[in-house]
Protein backbone atom coordinates (compact mmCIF):
# COMPACT_ATOMS: atom_id res chain seq x y z
CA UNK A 1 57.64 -8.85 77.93
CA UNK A 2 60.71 -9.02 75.84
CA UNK A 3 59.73 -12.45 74.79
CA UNK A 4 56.01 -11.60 73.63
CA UNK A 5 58.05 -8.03 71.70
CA UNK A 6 58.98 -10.55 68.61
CA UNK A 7 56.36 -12.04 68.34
CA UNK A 8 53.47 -9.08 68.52
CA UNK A 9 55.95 -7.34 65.70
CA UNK A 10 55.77 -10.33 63.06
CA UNK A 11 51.97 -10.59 63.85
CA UNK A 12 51.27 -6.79 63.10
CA UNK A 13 53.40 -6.94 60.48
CA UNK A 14 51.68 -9.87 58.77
CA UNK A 15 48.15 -7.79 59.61
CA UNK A 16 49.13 -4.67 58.12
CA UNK A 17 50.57 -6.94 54.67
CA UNK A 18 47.19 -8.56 54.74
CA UNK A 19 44.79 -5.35 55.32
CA UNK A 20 47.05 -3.46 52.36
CA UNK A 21 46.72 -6.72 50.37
CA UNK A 22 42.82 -6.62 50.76
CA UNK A 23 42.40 -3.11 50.89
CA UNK A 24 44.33 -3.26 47.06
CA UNK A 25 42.64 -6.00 45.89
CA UNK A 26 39.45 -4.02 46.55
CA UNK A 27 41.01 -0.66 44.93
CA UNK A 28 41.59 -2.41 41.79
CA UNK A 29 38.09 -4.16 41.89
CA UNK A 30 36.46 0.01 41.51
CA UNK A 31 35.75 0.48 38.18
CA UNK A 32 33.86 3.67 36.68
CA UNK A 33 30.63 2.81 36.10
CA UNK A 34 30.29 4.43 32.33
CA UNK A 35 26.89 2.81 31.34
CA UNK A 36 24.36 5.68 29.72
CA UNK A 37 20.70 4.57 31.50
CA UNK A 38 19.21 8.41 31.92
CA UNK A 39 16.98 6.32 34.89
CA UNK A 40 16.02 8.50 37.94
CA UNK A 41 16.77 5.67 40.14
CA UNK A 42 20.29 5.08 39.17
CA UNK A 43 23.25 6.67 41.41
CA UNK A 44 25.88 5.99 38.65
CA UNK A 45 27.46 9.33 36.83
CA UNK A 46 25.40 8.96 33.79
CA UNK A 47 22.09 8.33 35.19
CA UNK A 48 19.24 11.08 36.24
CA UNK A 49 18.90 10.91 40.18
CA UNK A 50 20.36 13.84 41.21
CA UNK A 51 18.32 15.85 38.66
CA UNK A 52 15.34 14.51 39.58
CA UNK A 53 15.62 14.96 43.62
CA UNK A 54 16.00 18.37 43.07
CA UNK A 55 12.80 18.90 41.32
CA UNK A 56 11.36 19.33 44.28
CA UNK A 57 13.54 22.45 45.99
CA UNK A 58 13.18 23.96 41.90
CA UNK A 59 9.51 23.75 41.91
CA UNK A 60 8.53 23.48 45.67
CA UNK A 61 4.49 23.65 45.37
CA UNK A 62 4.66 21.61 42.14
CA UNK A 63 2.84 18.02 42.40
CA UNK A 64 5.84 15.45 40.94
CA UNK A 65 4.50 12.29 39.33
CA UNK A 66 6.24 9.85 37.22
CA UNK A 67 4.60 8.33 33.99
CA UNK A 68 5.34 5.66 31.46
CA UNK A 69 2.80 6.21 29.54
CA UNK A 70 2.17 7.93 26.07
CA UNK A 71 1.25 11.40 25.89
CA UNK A 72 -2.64 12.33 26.27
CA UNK A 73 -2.94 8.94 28.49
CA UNK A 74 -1.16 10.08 32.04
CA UNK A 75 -2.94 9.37 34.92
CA UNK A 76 -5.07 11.97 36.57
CA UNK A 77 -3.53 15.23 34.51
CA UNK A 78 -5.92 16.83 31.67
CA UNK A 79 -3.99 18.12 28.74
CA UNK A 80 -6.07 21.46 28.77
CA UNK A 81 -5.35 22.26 32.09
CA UNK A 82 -2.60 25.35 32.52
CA UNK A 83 0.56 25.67 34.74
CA UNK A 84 1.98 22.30 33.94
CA UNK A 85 5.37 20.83 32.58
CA UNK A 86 6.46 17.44 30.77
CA UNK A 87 9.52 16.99 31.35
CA UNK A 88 11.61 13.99 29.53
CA UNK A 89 15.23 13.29 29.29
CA UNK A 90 16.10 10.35 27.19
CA UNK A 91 18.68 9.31 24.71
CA UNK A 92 16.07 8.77 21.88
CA UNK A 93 12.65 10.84 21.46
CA UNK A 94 11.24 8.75 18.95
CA UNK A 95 8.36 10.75 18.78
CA UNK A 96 5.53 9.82 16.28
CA UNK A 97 3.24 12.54 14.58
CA UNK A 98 0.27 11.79 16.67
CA UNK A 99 2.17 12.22 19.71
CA UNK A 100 3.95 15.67 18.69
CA UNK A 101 0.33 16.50 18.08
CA UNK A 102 -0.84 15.59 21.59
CA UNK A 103 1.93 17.32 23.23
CA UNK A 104 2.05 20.70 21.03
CA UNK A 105 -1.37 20.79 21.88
CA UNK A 106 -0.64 20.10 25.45
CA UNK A 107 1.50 22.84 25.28
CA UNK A 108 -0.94 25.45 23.60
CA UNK A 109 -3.01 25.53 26.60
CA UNK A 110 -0.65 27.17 28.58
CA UNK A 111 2.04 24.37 29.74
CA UNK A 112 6.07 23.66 29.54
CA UNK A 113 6.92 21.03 26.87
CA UNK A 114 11.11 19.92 28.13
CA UNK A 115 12.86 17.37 25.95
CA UNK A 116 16.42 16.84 26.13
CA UNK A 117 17.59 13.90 23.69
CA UNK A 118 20.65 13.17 22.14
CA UNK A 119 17.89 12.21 18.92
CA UNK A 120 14.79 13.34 17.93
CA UNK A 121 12.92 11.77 15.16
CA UNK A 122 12.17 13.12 11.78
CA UNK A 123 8.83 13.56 12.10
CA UNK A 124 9.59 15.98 15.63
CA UNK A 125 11.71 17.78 13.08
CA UNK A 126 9.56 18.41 10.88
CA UNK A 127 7.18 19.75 13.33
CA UNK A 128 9.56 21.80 14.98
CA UNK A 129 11.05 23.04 11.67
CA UNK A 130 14.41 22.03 12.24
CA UNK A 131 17.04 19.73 11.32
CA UNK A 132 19.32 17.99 14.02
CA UNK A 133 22.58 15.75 14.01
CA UNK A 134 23.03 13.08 16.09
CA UNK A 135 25.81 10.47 16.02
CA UNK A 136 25.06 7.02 17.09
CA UNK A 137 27.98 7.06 19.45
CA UNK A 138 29.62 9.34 21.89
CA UNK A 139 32.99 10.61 22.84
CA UNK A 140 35.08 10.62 25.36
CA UNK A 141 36.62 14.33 26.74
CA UNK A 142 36.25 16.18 23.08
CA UNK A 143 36.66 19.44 23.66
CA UNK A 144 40.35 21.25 24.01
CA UNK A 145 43.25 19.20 24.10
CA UNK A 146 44.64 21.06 27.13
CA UNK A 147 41.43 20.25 29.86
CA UNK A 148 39.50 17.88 27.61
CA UNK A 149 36.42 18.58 29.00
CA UNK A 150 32.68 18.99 27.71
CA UNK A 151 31.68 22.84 27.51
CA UNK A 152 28.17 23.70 27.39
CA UNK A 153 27.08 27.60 27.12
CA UNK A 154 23.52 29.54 27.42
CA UNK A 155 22.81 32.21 25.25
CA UNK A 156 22.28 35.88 26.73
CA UNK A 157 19.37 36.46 26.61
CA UNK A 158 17.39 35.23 28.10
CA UNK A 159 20.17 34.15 30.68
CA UNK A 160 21.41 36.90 32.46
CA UNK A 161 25.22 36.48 31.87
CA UNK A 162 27.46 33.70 29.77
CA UNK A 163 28.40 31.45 31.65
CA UNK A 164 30.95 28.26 30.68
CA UNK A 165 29.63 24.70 32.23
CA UNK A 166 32.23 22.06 31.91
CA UNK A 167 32.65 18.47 32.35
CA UNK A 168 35.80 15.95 32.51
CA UNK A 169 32.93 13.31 30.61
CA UNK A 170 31.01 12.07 27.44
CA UNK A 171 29.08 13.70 25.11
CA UNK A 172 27.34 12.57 22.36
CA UNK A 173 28.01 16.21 20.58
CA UNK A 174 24.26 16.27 19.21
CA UNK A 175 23.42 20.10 17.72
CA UNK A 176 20.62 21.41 15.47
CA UNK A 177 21.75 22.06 11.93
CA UNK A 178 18.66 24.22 11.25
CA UNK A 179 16.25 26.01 12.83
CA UNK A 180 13.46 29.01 11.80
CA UNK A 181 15.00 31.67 12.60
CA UNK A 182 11.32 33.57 12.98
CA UNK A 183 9.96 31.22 15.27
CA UNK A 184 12.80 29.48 17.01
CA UNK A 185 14.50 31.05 20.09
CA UNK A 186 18.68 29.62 20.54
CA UNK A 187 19.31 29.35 23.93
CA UNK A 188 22.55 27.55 24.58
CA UNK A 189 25.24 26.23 22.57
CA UNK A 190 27.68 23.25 22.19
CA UNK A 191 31.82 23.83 22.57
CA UNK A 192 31.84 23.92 19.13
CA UNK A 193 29.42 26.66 19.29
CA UNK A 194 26.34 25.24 17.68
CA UNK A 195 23.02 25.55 18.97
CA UNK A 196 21.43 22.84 20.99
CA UNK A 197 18.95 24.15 23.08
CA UNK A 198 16.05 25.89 21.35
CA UNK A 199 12.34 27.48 22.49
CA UNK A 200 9.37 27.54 20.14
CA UNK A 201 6.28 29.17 21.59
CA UNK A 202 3.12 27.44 20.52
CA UNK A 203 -0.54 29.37 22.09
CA UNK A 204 0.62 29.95 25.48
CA UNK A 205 2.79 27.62 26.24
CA UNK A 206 6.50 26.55 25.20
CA UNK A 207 8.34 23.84 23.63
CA UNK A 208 12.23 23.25 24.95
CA UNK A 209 14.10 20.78 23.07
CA UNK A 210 17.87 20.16 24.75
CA UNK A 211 20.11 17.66 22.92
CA UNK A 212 22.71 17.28 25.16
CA UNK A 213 21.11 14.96 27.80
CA UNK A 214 24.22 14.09 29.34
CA UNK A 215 24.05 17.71 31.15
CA UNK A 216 21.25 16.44 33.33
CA UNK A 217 23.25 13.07 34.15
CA UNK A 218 24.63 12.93 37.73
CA UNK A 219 28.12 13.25 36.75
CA UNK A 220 27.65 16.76 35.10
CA UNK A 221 25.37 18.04 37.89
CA UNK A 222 28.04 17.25 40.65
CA UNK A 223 31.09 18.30 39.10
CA UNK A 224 32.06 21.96 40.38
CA UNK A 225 29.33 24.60 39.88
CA UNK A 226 27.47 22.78 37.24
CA UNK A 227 24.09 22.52 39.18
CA UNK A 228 23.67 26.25 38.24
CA UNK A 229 23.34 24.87 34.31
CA UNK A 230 20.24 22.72 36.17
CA UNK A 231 18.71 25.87 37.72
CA UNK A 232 18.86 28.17 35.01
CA UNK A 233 17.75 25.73 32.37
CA UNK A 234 14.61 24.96 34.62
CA UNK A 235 14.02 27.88 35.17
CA UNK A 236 12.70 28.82 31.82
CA UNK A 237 9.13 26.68 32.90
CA UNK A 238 7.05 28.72 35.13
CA UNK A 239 8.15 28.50 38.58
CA UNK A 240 4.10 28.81 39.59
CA UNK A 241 3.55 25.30 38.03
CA UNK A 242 1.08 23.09 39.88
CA UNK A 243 2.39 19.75 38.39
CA UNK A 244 5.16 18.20 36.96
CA UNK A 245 5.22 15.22 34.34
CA UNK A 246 8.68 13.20 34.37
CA UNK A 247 8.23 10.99 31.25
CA UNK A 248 9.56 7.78 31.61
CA UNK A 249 7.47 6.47 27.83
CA UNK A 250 10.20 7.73 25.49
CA UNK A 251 12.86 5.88 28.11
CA UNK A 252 11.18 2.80 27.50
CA UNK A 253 10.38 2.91 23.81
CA UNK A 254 14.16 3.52 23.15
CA UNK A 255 14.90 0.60 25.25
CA UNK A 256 12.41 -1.22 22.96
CA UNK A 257 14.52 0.35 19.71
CA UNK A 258 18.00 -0.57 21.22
CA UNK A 259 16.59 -4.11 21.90
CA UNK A 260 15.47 -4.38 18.19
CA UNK A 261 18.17 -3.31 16.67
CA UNK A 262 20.56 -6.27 18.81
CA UNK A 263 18.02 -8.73 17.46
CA UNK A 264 19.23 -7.92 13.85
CA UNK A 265 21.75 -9.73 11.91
CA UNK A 266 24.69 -8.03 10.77
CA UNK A 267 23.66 -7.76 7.16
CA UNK A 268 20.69 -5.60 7.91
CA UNK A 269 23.29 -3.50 10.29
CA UNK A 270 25.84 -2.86 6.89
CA UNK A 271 23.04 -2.70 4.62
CA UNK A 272 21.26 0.22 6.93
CA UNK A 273 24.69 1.82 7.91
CA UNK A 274 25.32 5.53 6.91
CA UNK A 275 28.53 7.73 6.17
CA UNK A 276 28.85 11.65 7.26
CA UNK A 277 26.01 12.47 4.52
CA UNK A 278 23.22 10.28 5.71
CA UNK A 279 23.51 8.16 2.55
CA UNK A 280 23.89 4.17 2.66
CA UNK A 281 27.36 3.53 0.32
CA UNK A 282 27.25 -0.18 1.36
CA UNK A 283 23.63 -1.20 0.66
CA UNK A 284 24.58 0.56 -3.21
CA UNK A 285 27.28 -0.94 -3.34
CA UNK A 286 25.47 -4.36 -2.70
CA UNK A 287 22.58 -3.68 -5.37
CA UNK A 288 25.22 -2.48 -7.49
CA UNK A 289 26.83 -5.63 -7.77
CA UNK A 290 24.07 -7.93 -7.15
CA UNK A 291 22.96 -6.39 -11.05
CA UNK A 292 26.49 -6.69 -12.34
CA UNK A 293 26.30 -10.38 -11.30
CA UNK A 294 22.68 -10.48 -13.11
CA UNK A 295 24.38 -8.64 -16.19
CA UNK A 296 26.98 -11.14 -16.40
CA UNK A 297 24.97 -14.15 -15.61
CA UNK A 298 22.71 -12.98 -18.77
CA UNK A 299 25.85 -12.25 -21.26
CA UNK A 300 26.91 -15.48 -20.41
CA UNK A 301 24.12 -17.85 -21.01
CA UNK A 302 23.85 -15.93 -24.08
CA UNK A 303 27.30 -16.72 -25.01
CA UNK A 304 27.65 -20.32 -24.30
CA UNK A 305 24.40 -21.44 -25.73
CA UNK A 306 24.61 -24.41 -27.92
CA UNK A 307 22.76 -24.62 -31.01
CA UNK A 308 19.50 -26.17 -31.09
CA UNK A 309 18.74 -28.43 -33.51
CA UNK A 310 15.74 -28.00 -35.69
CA UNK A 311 13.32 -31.11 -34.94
CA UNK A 312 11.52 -32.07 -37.99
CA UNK A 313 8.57 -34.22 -37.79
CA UNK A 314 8.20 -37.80 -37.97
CA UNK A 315 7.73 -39.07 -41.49
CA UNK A 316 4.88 -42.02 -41.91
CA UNK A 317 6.58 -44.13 -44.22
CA UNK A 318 3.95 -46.95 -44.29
CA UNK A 319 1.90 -44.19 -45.99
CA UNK A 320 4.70 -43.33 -48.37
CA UNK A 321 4.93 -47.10 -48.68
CA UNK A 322 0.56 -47.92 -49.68
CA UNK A 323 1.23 -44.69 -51.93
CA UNK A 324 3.80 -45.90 -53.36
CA UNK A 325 2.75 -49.58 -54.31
CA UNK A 326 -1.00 -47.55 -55.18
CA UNK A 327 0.66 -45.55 -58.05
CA UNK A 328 2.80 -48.99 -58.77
CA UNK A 329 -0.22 -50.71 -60.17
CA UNK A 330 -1.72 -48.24 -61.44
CA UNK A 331 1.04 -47.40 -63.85
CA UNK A 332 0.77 -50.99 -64.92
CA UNK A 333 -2.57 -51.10 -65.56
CA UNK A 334 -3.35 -53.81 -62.54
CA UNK A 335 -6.51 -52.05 -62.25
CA UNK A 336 -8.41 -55.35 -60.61
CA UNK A 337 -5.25 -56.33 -58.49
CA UNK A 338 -5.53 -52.39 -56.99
CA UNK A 339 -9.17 -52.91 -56.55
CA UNK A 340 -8.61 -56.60 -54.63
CA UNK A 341 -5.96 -54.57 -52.31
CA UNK A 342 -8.56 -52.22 -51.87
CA UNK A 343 -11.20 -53.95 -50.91
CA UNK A 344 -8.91 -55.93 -48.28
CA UNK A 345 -8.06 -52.67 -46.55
CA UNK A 346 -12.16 -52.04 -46.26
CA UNK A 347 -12.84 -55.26 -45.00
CA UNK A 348 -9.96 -54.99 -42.70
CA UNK A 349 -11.27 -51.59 -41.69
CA UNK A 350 -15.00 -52.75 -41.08
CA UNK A 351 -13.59 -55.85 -38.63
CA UNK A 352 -10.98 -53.75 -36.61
CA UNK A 353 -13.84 -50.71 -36.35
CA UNK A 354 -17.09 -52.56 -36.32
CA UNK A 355 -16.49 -56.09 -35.36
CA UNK A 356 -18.42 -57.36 -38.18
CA UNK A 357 -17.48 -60.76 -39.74
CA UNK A 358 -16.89 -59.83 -43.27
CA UNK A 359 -17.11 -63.91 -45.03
CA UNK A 360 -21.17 -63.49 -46.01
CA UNK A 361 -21.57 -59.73 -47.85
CA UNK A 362 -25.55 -60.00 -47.80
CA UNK A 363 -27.90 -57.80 -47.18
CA UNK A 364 -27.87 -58.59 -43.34
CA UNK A 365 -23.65 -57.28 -43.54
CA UNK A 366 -25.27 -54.15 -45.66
CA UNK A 367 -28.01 -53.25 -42.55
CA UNK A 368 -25.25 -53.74 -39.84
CA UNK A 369 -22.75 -52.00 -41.34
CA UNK A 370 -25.50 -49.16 -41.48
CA UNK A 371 -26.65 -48.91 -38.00
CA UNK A 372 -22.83 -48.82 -37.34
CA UNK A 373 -21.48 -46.47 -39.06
CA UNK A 374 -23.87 -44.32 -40.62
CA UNK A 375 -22.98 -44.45 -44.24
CA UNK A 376 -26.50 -44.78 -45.94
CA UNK A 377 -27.23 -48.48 -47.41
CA UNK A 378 -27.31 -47.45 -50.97
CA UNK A 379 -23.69 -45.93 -50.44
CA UNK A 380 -22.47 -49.50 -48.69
CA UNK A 381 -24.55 -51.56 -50.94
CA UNK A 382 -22.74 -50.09 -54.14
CA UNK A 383 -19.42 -51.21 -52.47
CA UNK A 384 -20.71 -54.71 -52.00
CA UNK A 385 -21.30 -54.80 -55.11
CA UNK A 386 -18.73 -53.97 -56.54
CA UNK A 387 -16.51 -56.62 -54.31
CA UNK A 388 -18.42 -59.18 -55.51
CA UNK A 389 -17.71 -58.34 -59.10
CA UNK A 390 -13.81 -58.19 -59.18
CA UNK A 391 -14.29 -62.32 -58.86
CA UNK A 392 -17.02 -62.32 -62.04
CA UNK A 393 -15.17 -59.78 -64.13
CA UNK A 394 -12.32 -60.42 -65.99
CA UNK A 395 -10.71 -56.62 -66.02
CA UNK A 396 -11.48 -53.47 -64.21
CA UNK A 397 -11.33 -50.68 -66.15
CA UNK A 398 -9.87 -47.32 -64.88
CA UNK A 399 -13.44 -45.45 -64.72
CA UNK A 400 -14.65 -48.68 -62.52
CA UNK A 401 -11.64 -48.13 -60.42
CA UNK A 402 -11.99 -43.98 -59.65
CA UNK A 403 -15.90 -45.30 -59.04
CA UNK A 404 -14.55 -47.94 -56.49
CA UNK A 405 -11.91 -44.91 -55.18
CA UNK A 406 -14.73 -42.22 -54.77
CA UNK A 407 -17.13 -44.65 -53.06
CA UNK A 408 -14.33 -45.86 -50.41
CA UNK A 409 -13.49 -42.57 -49.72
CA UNK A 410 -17.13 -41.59 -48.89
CA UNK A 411 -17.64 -43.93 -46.47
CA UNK A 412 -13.98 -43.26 -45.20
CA UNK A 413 -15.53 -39.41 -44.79
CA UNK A 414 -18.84 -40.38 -43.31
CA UNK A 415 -18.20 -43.56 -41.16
């Protein structure tokens, strides 16, 4: 026995290093689960399962059915039926106006509208007639520096006494920064205290809009007394309800929002980013200088423009030139050398225009030329003529020259 002793020491001693090595290992593998889902099938802190398994002890003859579908299209419920509640807990009620129309109505006939959101859209707003605030991020034990923890209050009335509901957890510190005061009911408050829980009454039903809906997350629910927040928030709807809507649309569609908004690029996310007003500094600031850059561009060109040259047009010299040698012999009195060089330039022009040999001038020429170029024969015949006289004739004087001129540029005209 003293023999085994040693050795069953140094074997339960390497056990118990290897079950505390193992059992640390594992210790340091627990992490807290922080994600925000809201999903009534999640166990983590910030999920809804513990709020919706006790549905059934809060409303014990109430039918419970789950929905992902719009308003006005759920399965087997009829929107003017009485003694029903919608109930939806999301992080973003992105609400369009024909859907607050379907469920105001809904609640008109006598049914419990619950919606607890960190946001509500603008167009729920403006139905509602309030304003809300709701930061696209949360934070992490606001509160008082001593405890650090989230503190959520109900008003009194129409709770019977104030109670403090607390939480070591995140908040995403939504609150309503207006509300009508002559048709809106405040019913609990932030620890700031500003409201975030209000009731509108619409025909005989209600409308509850919560924007905390961390409060309903399993985290808050377990921690100390805080199921008693559950219980007396819920039990504002009418505890006689025969059915019970848990929305699971509005989940969804934010889902859908989140998903878009990771598909964009990060210009749109600066250009669409806002500061503590709700204004967009950065996509100003952009335009701003993309027109200071235009501005500049423009001032610029103008600057730095070289002169442009005016372009005259071409001269035609060999016109200058047959004007030229034209008024040359007629200041010498050539009058019958002109008359030969004009001539030339009409035989020359008959050839290249009317391929017409030009050697025989006889009547046959005078026809052709005719049916060419329409110039009546008496017109060409007076030009033949006249060529066949500046070989008889000794001069030309200057009337038979402005005859020849006129006649040449009458055919010129008419041809």
């Amino acid at each position: 026995m003293k023999r085994i002793l040693p050795y069953l020491l140094v074997t339960l001693l390497a056990a118990a290093i290897i079950l505390l090595y193992i059992t640390g290992k594992a210790a340091r593998k627990r992490n807290f689960d922080d994600r925000v889902t809201l999903k009534r099938q999640d166990k983590i802190p910030y999920a809804t399962y513990v709020a919706f398994q006790q549905l059934p002890y809060q409303f014990p003859d109430a039918r419970i059915q789950v929905t992902r579908k719009e308003p006005g299209y759920w399965d087997s419920v009829s929107v003017y039926d009485d003694r029903q509640a919608f109930i939806c807990i999301t992080d973003r009620f992105g609400a369009d106006e024909s859907e607050m129309k379907k469920l105001i109505d809904f609640a008109r006939y006598g049914n419990d509208v619950f919606i607890s959101a960190r946001y509500i859209s603008s167009k729920a707003d403006e139905f509602l007639r309030c304003g809300s605030n709701a930061p696209e991020y949360y934070r992490q034990y606001p509160g008082d520096e001593e405890d650090g923890k989230v503190r959520l209050t109900l008003n009194t009335p129409p709770f019977s006494d104030t109670v403090h509901y607390q939480y070591p957890g995140k908040t995403f510190s939504s609150y309503f920064t207006q509300v009508d005061e002559r048709s809106t009911q405040v019913l609990g408050f932030d620890e700031s205290g500003r409201p975030d829980f209000i009731r509108l009454q619409t025909g005989k039903g209600n409308f509850y809009v919560h924007l905390e809906p961390l409060a309903f997350s399993n985290y808050f629910l377990l921690h100390e007394k805080n199921i008693g927040y559950y219980e007396k928030v819920f039990s504002l709807i009418s505890p006689d309800v025969k059915s019970i809507i848990w929305d699971e649309y509005y989940l969804n569609k934010k889902m859908s929002y989140d998903q878009s908004q990771q598909q964009k690029g990060w210009m749109t996310v600066l250009m669409n980013m806002k500061n503590a007003e709700g204004e967009k500094p950065f996509r100003a600031a952009f335009w701003l200088l993309i027109l200071l850059l235009i501005v500049y561009v423009l001032m610029e060109m103008r600057r730095r423009q070289r002169y442009i040259p005016v372009v005259r047009k071409p001269r035609n010299d060999s016109l200058d030139f047959v004007k030229t040698i034209g008024r040359l012999y007629y200041d010498r009195s050539d009058h019958k050398n002109l008359c030969r060089k004009m001539s030339a330039y009409f035989l020359e022009f008959v050839r290249s225009n009317y391929k017409l040999p030009t050697g025989i001038l006889n009547d046959d020429f005078i026809r052709l030329l005719h049916f060419k170029s329409g110039v009546e024969e008496k017109e060409i015949a007076e030009i033949v003529s006249f060529i066949r006289q500046l070989d008889e004739g000794d001069t030309i004087h200057e009337r038979q020259l402005a005859f020849f001129h006129n006649r040449l540029e009458s055919f010129y005209k008419k041809a």
